[in-house]
PDB file of N, CA and C in Angstrom:
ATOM      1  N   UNK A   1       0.816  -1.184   0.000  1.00  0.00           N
ATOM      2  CA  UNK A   1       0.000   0.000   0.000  1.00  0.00           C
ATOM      3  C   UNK A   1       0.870   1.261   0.000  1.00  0.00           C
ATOM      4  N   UNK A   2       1.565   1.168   0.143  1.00  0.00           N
ATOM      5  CA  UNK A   2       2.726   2.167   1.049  1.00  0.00           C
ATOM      6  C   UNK A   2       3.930   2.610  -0.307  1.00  0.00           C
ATOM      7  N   UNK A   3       3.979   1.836  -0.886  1.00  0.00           N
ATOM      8  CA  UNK A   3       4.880   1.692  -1.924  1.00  0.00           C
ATOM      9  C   UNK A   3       4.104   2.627  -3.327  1.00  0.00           C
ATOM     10  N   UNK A   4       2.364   1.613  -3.294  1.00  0.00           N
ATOM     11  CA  UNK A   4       1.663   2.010  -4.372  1.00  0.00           C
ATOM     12  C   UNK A   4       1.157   3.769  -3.865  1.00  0.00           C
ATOM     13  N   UNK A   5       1.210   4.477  -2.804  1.00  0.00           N
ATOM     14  CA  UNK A   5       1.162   5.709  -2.382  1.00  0.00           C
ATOM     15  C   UNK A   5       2.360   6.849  -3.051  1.00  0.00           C
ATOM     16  N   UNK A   6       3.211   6.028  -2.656  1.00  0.00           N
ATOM     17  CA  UNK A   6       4.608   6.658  -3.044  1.00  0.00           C
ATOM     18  C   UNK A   6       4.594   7.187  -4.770  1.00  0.00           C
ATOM     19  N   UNK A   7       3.893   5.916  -5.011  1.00  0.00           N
ATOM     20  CA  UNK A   7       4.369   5.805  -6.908  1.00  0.00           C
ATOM     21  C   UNK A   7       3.131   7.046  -7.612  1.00  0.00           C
ATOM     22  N   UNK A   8       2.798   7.385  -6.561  1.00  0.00           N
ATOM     23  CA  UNK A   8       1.681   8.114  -7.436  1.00  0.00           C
ATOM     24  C   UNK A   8       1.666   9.810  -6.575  1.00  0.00           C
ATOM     25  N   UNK A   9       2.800  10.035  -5.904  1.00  0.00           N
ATOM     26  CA  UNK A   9       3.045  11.103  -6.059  1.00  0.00           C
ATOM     27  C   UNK A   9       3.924  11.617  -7.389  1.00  0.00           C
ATOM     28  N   UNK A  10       3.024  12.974  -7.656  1.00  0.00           N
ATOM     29  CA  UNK A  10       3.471  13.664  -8.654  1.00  0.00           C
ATOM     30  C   UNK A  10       4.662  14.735  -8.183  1.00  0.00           C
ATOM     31  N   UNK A  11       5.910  14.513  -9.115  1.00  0.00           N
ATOM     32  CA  UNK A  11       7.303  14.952  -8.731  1.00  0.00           C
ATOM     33  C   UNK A  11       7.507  16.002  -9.827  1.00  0.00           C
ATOM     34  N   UNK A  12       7.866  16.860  -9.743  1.00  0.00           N
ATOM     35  CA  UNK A  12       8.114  17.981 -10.693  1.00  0.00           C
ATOM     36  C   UNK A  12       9.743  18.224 -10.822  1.00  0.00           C
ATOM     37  N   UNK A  13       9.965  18.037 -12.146  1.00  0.00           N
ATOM     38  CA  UNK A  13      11.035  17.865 -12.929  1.00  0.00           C
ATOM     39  C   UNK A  13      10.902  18.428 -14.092  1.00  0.00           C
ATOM     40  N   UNK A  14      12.522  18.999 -14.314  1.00  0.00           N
ATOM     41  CA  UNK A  14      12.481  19.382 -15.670  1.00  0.00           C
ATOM     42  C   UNK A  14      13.421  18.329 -16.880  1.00  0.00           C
ATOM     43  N   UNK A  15      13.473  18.321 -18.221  1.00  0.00           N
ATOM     44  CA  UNK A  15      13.652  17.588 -19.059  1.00  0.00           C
ATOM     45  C   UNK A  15      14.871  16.815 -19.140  1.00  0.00           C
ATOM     46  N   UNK A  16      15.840  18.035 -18.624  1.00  0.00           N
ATOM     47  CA  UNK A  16      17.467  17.449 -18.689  1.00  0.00           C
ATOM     48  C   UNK A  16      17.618  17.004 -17.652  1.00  0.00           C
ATOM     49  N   UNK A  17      16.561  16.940 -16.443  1.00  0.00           N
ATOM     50  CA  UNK A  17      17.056  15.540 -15.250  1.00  0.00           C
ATOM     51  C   UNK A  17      16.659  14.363 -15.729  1.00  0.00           C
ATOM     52  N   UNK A  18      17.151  13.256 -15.404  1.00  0.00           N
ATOM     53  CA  UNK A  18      16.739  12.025 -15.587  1.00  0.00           C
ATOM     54  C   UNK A  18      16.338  10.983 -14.775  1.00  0.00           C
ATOM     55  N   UNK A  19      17.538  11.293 -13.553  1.00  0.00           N
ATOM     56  CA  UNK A  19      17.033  10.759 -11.854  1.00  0.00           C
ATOM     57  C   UNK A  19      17.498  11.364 -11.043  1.00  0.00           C
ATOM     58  N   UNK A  20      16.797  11.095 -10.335  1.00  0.00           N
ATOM     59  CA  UNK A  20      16.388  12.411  -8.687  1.00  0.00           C
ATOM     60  C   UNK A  20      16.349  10.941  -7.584  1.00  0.00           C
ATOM     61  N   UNK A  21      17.132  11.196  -6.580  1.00  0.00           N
ATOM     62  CA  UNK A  21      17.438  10.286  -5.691  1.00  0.00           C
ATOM     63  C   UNK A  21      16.298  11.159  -4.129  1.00  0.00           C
ATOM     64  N   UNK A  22      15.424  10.551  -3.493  1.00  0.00           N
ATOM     65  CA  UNK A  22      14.733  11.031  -2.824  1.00  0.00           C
ATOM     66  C   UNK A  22      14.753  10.114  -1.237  1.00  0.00           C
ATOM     67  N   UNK A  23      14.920  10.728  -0.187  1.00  0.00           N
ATOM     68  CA  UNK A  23      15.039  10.163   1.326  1.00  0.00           C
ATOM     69  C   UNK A  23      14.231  10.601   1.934  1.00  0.00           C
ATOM     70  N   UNK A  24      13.570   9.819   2.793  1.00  0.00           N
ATOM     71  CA  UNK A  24      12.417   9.981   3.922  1.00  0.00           C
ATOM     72  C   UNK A  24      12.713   9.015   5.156  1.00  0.00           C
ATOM     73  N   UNK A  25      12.823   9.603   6.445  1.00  0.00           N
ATOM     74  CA  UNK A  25      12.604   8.910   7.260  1.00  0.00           C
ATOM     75  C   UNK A  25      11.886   9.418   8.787  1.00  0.00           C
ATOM     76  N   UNK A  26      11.007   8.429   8.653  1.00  0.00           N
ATOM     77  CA  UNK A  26      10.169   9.446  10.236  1.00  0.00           C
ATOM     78  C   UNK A  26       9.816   8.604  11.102  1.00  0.00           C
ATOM     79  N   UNK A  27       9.652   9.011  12.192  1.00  0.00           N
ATOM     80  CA  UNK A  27       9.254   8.270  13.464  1.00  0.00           C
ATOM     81  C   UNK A  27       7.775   8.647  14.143  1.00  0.00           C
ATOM     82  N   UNK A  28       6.634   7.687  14.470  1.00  0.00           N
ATOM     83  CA  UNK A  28       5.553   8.478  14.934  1.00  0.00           C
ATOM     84  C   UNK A  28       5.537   8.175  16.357  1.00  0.00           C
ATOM     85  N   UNK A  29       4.241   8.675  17.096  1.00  0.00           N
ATOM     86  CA  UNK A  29       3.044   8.769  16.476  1.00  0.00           C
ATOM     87  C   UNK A  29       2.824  10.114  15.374  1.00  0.00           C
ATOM     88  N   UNK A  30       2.686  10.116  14.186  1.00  0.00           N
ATOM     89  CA  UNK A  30       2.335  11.085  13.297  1.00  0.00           C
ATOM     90  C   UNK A  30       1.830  10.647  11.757  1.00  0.00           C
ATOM     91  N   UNK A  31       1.411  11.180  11.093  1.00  0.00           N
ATOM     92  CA  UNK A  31       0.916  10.980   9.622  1.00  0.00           C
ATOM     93  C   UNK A  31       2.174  11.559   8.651  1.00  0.00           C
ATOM     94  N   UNK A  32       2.442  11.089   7.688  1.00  0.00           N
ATOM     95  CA  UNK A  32       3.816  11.547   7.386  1.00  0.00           C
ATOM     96  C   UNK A  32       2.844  11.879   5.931  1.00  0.00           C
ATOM     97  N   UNK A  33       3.507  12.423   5.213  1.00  0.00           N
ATOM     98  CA  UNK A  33       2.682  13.292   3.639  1.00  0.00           C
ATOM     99  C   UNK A  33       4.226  13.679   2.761  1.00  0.00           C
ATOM    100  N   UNK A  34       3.583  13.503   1.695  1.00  0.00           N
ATOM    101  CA  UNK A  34       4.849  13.527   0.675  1.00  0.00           C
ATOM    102  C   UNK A  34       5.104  14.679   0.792  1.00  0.00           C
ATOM    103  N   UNK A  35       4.944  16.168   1.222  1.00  0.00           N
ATOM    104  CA  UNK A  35       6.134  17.459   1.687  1.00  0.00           C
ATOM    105  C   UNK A  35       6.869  16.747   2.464  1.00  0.00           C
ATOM    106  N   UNK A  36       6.716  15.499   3.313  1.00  0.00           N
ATOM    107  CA  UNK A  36       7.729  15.208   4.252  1.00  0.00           C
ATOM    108  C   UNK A  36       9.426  14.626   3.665  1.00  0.00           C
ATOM    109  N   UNK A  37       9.075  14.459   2.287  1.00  0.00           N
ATOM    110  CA  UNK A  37      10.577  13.937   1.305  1.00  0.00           C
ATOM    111  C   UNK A  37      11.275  14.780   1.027  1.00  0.00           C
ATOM    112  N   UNK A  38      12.530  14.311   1.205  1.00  0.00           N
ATOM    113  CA  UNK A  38      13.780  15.303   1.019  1.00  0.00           C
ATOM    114  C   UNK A  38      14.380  15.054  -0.130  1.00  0.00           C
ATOM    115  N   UNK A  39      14.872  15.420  -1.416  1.00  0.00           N
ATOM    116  CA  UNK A  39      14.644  16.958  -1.564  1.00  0.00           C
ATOM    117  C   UNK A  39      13.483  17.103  -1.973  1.00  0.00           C
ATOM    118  N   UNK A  40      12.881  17.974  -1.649  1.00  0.00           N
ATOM    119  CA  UNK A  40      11.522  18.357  -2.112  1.00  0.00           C
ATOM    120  C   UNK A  40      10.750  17.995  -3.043  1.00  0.00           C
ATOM    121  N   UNK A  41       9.720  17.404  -3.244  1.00  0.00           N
ATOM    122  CA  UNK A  41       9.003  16.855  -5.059  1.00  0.00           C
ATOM    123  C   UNK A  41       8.349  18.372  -5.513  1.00  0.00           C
ATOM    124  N   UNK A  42       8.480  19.419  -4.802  1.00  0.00           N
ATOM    125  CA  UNK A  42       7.786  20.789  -5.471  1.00  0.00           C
ATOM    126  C   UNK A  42       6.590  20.680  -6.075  1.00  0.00           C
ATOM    127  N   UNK A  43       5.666  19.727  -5.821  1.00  0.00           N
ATOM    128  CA  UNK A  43       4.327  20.235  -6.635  1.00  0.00           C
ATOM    129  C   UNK A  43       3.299  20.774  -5.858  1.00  0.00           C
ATOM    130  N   UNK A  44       3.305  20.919  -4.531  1.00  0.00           N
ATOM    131  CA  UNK A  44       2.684  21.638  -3.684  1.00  0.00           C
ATOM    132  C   UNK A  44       1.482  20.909  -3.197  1.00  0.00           C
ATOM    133  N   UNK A  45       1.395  19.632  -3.806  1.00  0.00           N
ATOM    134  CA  UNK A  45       0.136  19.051  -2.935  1.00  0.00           C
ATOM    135  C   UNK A  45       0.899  18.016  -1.597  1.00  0.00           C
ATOM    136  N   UNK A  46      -0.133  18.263  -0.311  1.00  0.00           N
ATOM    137  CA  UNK A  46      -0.291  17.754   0.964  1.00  0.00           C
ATOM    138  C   UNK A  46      -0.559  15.891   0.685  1.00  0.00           C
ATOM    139  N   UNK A  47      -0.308  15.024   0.201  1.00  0.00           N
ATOM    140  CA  UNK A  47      -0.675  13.760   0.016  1.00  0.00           C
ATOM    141  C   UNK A  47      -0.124  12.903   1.238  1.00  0.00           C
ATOM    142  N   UNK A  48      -1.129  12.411   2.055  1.00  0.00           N
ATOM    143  CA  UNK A  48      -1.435  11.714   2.827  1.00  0.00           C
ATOM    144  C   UNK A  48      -0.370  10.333   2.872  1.00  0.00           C
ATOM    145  N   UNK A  49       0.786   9.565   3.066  1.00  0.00           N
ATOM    146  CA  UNK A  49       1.438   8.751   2.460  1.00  0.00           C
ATOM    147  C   UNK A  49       0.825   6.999   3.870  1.00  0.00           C
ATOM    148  N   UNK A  50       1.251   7.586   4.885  1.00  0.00           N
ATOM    149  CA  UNK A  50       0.901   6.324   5.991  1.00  0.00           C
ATOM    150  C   UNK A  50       0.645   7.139   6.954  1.00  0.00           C
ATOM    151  N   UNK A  51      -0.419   6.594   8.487  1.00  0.00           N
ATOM    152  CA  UNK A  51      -0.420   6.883   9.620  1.00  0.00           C
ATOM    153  C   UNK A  51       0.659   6.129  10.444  1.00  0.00           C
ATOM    154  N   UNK A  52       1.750   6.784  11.354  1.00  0.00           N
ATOM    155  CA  UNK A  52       2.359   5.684  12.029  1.00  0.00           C
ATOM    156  C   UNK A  52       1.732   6.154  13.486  1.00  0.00           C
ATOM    157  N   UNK A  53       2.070   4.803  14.119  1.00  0.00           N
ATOM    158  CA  UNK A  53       1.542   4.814  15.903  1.00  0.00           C
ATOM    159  C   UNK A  53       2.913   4.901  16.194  1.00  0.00           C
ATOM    160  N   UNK A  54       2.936   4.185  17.690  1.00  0.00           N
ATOM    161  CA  UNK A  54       3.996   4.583  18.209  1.00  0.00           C
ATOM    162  C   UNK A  54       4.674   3.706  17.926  1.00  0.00           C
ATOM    163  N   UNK A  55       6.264   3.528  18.275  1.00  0.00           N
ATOM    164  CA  UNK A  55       7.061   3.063  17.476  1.00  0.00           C
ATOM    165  C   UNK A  55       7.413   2.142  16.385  1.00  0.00           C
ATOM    166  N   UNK A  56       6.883   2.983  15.536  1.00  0.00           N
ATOM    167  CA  UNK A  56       6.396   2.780  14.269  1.00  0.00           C
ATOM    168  C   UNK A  56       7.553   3.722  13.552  1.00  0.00           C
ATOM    169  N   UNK A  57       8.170   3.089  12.643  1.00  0.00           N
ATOM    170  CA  UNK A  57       8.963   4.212  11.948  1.00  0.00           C
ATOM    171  C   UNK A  57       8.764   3.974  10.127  1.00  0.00           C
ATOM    172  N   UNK A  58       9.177   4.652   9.389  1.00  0.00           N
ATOM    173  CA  UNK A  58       8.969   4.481   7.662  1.00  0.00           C
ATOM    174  C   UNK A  58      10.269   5.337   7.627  1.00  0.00           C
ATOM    175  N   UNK A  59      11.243   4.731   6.779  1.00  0.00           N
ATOM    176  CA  UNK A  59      12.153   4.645   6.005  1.00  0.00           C
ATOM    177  C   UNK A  59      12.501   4.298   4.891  1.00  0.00           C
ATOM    178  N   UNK A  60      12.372   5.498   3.965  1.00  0.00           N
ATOM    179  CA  UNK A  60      12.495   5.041   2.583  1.00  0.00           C
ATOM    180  C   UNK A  60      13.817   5.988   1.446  1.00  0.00           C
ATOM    181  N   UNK A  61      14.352   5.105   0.892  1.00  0.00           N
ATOM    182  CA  UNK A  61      15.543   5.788  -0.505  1.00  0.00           C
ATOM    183  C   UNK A  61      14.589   5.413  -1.533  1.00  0.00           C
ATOM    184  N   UNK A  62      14.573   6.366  -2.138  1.00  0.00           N
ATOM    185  CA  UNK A  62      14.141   6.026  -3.880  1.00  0.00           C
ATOM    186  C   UNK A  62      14.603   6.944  -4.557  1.00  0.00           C
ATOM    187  N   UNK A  63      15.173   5.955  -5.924  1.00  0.00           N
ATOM    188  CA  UNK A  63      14.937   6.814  -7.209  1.00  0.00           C
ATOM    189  C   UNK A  63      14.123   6.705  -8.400  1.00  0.00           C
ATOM    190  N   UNK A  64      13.731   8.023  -8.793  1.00  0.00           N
ATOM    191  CA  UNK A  64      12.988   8.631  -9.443  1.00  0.00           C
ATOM    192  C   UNK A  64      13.435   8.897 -10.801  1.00  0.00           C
ATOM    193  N   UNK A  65      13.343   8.133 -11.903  1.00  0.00           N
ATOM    194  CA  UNK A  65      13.565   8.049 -13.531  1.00  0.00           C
ATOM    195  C   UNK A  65      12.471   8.671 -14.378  1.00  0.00           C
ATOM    196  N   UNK A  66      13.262   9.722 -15.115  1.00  0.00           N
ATOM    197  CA  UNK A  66      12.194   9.960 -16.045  1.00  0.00           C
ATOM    198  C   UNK A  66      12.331  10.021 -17.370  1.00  0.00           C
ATOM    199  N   UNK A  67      10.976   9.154 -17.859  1.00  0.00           N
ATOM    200  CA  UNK A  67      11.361   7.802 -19.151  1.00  0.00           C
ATOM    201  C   UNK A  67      10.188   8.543 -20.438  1.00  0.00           C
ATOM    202  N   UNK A  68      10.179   7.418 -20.911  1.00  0.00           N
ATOM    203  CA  UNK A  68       9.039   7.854 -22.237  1.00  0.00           C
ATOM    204  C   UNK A  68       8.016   6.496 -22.420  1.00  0.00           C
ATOM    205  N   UNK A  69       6.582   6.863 -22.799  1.00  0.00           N
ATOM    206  CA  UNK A  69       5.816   6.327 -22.456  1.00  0.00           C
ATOM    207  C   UNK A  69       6.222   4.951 -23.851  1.00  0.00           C
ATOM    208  N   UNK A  70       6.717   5.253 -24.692  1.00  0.00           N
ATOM    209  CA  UNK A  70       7.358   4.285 -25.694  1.00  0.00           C
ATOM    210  C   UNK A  70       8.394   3.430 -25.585  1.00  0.00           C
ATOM    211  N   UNK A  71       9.164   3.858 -24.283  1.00  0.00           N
ATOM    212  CA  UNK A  71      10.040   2.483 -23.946  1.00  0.00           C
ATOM    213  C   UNK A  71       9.411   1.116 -22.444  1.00  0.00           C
ATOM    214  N   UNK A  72       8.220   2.088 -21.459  1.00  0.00           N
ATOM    215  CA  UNK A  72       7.591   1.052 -20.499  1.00  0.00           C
ATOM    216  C   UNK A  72       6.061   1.975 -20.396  1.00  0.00           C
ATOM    217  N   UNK A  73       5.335   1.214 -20.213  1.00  0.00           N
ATOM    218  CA  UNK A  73       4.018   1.592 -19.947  1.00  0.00           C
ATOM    219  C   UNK A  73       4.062   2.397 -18.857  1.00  0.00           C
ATOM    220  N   UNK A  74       4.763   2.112 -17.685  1.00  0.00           N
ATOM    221  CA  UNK A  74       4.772   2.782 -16.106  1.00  0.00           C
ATOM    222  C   UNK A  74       5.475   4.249 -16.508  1.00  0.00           C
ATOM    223  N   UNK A  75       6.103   4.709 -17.832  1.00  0.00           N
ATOM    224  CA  UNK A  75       6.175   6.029 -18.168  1.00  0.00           C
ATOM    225  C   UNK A  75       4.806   7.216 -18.424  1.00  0.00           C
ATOM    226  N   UNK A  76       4.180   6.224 -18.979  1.00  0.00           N
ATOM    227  CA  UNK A  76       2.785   6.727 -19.630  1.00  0.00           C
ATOM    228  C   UNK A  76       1.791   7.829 -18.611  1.00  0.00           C
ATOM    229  N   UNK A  77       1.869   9.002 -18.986  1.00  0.00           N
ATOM    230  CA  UNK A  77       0.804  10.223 -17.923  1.00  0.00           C
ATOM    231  C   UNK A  77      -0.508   9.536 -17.765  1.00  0.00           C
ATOM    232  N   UNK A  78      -1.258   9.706 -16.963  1.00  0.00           N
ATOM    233  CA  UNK A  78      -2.539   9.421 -16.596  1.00  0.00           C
ATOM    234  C   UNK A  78      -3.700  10.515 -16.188  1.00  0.00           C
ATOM    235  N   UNK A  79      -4.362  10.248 -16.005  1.00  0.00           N
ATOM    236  CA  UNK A  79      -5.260  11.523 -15.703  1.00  0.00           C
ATOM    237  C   UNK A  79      -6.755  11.396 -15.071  1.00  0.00           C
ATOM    238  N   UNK A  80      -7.277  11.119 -13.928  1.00  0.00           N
ATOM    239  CA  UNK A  80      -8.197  10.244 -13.150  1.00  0.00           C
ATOM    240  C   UNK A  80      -8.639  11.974 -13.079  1.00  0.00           C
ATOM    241  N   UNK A  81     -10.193  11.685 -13.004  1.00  0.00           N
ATOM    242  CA  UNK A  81     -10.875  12.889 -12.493  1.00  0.00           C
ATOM    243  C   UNK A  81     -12.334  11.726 -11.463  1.00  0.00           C
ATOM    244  N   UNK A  82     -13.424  12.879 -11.113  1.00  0.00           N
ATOM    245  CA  UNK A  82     -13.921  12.124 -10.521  1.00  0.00           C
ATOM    246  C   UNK A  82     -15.297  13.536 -10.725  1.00  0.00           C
ATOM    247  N   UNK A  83     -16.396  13.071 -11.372  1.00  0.00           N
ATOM    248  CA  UNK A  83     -17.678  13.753 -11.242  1.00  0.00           C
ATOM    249  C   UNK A  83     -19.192  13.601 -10.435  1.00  0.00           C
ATOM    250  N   UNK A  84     -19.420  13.865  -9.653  1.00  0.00           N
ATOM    251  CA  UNK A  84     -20.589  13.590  -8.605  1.00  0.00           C
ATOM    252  C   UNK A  84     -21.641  14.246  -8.599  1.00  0.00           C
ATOM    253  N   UNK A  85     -22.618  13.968  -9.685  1.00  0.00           N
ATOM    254  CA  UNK A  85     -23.779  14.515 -10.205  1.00  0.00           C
ATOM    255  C   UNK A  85     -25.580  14.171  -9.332  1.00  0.00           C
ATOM    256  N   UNK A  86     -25.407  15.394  -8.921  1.00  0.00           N
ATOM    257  CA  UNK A  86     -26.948  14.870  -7.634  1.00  0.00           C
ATOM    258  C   UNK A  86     -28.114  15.729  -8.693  1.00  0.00           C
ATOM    259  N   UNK A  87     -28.839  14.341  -8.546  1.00  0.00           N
ATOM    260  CA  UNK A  87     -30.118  14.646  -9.520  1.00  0.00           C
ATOM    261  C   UNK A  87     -31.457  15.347  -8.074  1.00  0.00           C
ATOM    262  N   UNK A  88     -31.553  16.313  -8.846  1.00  0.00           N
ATOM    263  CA  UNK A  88     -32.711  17.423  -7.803  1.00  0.00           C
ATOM    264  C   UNK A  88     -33.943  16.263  -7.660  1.00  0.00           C
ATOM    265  N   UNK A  89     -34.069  15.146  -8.366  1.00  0.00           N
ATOM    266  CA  UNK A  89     -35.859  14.856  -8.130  1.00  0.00           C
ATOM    267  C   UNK A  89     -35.229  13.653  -6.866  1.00  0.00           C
ATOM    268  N   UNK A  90     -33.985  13.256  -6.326  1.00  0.00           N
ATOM    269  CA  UNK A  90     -34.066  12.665  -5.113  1.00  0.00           C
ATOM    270  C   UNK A  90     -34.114  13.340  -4.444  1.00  0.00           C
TER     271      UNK A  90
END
């Protein structure tokens, strides 16, 4: 779960990087959120990543490749919206 959270923060990069090496490590009780990664992913959203209790810790290295949707599918942009249409006659 924790992993598939990670993969779907959006990281802001420009063209001539290719990989960005990223460190997190925290100790709770606290909710940790992707501003909590060092160096920064800069896209300004608050995303929720795990709740930890008490000694509970998350420690994570990753790197971050950026590919073309013509050499792996997991390059490919996506784009999820979500519409919630309330009909007046309920």
């Amino acid at each position: 779960m924790i992993a598939h959270r990670i993969g779907l923060i959006p990281i802001k990069t420009d063209k001539s990087t290719k990989e960005t090496k990223f460190k997190l490590k925290e100790v709770g009780p606290k909710t940790v959120y992707s501003t909590d990664v060092k160096p920064s992913v800069e896209t300004g959203y608050k995303i929720p990543l795990v709740i930890l209790d008490n000694e509970q810790e998350l420690e994570m290295v990753a790197d971050a490749r950026l590919g073309k949707g013509i050499d792996h599918i997991k390059y490919s942009p996506g784009l999820v919206y979500f519409r919630h249409n309330i009909d007046p006659k309920y």
